[in-house]
Protein backbone atom coordinates (compact mmCIF):
# COMPACT_ATOMS: atom_id res chain seq x y z
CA UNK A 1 0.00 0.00 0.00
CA UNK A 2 1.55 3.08 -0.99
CA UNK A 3 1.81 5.35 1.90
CA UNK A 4 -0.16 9.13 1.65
CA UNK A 5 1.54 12.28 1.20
CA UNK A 6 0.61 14.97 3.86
CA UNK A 7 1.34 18.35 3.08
CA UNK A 8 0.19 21.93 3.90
CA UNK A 9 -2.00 24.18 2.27
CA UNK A 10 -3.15 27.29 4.11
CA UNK A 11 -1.69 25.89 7.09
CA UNK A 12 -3.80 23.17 7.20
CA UNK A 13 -2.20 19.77 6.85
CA UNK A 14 -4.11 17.76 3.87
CA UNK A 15 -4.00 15.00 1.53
CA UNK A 16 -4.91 14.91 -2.29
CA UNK A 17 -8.41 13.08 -2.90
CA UNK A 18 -6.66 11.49 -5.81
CA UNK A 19 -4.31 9.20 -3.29
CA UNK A 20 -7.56 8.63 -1.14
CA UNK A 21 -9.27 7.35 -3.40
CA UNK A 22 -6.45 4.72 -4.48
CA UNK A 23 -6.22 3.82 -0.80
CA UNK A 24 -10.36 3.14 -0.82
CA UNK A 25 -10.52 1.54 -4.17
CA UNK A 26 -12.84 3.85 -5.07
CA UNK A 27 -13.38 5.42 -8.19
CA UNK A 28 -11.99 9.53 -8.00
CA UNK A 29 -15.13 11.02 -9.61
CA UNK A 30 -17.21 8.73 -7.42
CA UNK A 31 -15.56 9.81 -4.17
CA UNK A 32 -15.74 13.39 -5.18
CA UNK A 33 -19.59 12.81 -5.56
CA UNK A 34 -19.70 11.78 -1.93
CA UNK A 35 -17.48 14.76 -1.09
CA UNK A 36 -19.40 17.24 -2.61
CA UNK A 37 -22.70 15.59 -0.83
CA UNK A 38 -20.94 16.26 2.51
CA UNK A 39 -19.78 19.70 2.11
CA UNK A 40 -23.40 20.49 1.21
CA UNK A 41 -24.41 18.79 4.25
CA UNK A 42 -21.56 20.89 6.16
CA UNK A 43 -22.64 24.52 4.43
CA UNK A 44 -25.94 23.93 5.73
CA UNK A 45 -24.91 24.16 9.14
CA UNK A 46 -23.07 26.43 10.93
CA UNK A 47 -19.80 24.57 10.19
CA UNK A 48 -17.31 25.83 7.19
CA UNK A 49 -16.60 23.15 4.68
CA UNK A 50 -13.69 24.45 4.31
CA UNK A 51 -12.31 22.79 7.63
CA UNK A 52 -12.83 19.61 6.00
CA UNK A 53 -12.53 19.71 2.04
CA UNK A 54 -10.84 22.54 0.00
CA UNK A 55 -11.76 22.67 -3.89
CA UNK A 56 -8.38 22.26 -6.20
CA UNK A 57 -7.47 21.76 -9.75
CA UNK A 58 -4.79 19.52 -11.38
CA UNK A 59 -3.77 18.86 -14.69
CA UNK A 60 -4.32 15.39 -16.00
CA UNK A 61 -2.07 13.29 -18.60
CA UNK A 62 -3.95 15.09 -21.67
CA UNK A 63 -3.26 18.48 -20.07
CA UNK A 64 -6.81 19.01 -19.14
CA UNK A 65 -7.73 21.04 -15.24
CA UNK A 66 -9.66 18.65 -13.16
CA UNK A 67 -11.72 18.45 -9.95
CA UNK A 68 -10.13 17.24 -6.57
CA UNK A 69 -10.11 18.07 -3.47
CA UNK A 70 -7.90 18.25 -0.19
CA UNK A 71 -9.00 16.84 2.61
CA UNK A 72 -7.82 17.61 6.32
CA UNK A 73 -7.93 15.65 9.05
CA UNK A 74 -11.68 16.05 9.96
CA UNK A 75 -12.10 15.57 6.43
CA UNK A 76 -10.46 11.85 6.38
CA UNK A 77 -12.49 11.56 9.63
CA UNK A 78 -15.65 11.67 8.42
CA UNK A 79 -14.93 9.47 4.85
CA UNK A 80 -13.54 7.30 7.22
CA UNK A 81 -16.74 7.48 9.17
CA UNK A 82 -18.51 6.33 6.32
CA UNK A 83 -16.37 2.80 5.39
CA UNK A 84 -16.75 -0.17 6.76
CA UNK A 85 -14.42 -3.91 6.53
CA UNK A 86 -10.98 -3.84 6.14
CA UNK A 87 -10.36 -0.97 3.94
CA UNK A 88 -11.75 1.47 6.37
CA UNK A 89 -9.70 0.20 9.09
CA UNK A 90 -6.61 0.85 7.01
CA UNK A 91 -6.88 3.77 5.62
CA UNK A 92 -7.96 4.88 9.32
CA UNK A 93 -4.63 3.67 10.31
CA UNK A 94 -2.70 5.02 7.40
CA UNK A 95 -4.08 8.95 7.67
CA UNK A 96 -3.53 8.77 11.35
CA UNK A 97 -0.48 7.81 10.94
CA UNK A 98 0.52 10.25 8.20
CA UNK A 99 -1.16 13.47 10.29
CA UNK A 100 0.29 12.37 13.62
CA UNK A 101 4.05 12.15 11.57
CA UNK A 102 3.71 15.55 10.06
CA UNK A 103 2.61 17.54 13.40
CA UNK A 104 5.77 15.61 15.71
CA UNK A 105 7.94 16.98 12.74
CA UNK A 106 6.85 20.82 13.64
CA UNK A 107 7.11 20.17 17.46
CA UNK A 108 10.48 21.02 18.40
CA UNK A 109 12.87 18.29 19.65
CA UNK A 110 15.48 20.05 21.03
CA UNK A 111 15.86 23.80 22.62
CA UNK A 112 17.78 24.94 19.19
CA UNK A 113 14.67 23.96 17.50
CA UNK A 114 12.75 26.05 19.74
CA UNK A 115 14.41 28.90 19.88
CA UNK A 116 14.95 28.62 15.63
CA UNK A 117 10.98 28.47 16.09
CA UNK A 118 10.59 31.15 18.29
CA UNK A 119 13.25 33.32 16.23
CA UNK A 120 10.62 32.43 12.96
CA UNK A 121 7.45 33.77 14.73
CA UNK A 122 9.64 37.11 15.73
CA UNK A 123 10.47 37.72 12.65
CA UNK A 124 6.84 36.85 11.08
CA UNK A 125 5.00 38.81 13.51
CA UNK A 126 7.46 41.94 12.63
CA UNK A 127 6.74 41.24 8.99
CA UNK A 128 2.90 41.49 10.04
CA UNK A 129 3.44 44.45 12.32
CA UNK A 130 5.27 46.17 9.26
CA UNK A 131 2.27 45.54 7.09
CA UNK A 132 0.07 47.12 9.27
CA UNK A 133 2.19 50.29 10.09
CA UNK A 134 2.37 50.84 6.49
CA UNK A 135 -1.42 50.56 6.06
CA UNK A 136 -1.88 53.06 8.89
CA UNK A 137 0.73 55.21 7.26
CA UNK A 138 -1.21 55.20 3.90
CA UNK A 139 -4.66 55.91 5.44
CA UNK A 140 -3.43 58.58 7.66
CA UNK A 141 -2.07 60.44 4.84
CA UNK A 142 -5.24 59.82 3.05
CA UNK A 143 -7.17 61.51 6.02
CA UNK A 144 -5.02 64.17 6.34
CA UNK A 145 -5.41 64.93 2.34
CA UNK A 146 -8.96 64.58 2.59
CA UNK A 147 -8.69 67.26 5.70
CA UNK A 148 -7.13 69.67 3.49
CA UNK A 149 -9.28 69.62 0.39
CA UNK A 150 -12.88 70.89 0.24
CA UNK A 151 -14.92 68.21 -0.20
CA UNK A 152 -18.34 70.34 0.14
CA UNK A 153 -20.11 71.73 -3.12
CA UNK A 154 -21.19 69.65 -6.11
CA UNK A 155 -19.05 67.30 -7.40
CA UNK A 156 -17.71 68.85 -9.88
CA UNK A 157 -16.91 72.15 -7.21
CA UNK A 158 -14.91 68.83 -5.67
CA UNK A 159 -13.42 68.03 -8.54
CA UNK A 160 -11.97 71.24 -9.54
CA UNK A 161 -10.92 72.06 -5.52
CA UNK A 162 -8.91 68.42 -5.69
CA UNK A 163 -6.86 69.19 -9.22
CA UNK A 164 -6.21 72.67 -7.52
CA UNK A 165 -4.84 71.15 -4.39
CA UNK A 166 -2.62 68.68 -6.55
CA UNK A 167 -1.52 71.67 -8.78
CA UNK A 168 -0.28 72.93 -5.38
CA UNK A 169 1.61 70.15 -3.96
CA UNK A 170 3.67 68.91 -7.75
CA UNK A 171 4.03 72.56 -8.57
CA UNK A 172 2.77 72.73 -11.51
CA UNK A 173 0.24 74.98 -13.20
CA UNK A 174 -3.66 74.60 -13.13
CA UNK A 175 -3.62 74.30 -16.54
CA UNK A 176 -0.59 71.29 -16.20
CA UNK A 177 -2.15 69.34 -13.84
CA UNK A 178 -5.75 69.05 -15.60
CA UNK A 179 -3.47 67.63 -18.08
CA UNK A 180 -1.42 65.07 -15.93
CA UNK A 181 -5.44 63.82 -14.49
CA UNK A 182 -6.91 63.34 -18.04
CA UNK A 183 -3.58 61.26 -18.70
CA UNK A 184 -4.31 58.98 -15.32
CA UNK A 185 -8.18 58.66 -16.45
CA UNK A 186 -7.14 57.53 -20.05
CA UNK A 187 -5.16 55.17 -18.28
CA UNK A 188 -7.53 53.86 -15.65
CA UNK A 189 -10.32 53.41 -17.99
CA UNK A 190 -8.66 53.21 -21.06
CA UNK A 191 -10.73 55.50 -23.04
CA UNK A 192 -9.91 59.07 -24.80
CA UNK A 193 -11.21 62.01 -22.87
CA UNK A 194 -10.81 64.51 -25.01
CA UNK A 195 -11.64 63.13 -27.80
CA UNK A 196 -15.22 62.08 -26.40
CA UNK A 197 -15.26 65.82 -25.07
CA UNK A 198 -15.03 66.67 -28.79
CA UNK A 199 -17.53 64.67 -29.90
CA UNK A 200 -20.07 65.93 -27.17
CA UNK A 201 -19.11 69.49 -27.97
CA UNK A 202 -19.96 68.63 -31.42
CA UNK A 203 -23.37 67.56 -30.36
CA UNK A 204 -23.95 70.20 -28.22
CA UNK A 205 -22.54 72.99 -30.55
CA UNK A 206 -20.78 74.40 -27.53
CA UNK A 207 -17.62 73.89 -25.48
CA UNK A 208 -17.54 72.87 -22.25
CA UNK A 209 -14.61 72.82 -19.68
CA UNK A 210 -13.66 69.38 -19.03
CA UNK A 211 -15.60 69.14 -15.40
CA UNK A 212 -18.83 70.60 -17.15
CA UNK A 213 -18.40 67.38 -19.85
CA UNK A 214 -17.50 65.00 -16.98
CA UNK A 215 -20.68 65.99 -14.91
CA UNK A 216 -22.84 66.10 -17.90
CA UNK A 217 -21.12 62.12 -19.41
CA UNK A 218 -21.55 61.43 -16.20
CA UNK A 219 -18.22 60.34 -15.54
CA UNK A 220 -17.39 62.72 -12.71
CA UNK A 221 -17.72 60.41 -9.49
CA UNK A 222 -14.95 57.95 -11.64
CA UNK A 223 -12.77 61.47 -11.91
CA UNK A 224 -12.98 62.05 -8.52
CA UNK A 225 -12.03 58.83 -7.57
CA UNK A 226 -8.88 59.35 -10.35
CA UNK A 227 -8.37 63.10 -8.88
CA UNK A 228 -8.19 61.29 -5.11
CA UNK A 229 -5.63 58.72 -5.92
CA UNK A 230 -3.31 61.14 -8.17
CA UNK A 231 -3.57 63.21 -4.15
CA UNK A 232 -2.71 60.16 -1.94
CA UNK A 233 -0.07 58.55 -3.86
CA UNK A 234 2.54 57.99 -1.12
CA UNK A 235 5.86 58.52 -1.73
């Protein structure tokens, strides 16, 4: 009996369906039939299926994505639950086996594998910690941005007050950084303001400025969401 291969996926230790169902005898799309019946089961309490089964993909022999699943502990548990004779007894004994192996490997055996443990966590949880200052970095400068501009009026009063306030802070002109914004909107959604402006000027047989054409397109809550991350881009 080939032995099954434990492994980790978002830190949960699981094996492939594929190997359980060699261990069973049982055909793969059959036991993923009885897998899918018990996660419906599961989702219909107040349990999360995915403590038990995760949905995957692999790639057969023709080069094709298929169905499987990994299955955790609780997961062989309760297939197990379900078998009876021989078989179930051994592949009860085999996943026990293979789960109990892979959890003595992470306890540590000796106090340089502790500390080598304890020196990992330090340096994750100052990873996380870094994350997080960052984040609170970003949204404080996003407050304080928001602080400074005048976000009362219509929206396209907003508008203009926000390309004024960037003006300010890249030194450029007015007239530069309406400019540098339609640039970032062609960008974001890949379309060619001013060449719809011209078209809509056409129509109307009259110019607008470009806030009167985003208001009346009715683009402007897209260019204030442009106009608020050409402000908060941190340095």
């Amino acid at each position: 009996m080939k032995p099954l291969t434990v492994f980790r996926c978002d830190g949960k230790f699981v094996v492939d369906s594929r190997e359980v169902g060699v261990m069973v005898d049982k055909r793969h799309d059959n036991l993923i039939r009885d897998i899918e019946g018990y996660v419906q089961i599961i989702a219909s309490s107040n349990l999360r299926a995915l403590d038990f089964f995760i949905p995957y993909n692999y790639t057969d022999s023709q080069g094709k994505r298929r169905p499987c699943y990994l299955i955790t502990r609780r997961g062989c548990d309760m297939v197990a639950n379900k078998m009876t004779g021989e078989k179930g007894v051994l592949f009860t004994a085999e996943y026990v086996t293979r789960f109990e192996e892979m959890e003595k490997k992470l306890q540590p055996q000796t106090i340089e594998d502790l500390i080598i443990m304890q020196a990992e966590s330090v340096k994750q949880l100052k990873k996380q910690v870094g994350v997080v200052t960052d984040e609170l970095t970003t949204v404080k400068h996003r407050v304080d941005n928001l602080d400074l501009t005048n976000i009362e009026g219509t929206p396209r009063q907003r508008l203009n007050a926000m390309i004024r306030k960037y003006a300010n802070q890249q030194g450029v002109t007015y007239k530069t950084a309406w400019q540098e914004f339609t640039k970032s909107y062609n960008t974001a959604y890949r379309m060619n303001l001013k060449r719809r402006k011209a078209n809509e000027e056409a129509v109307l047989l009259k110019r607008l400025t470009m806030p009167e054409f985003l208001e009346a397109s009715g683009y402007i809550e897209d260019a204030i969401r442009v106009a608020d991350k050409m402000l908060n881009q941190v340095s």
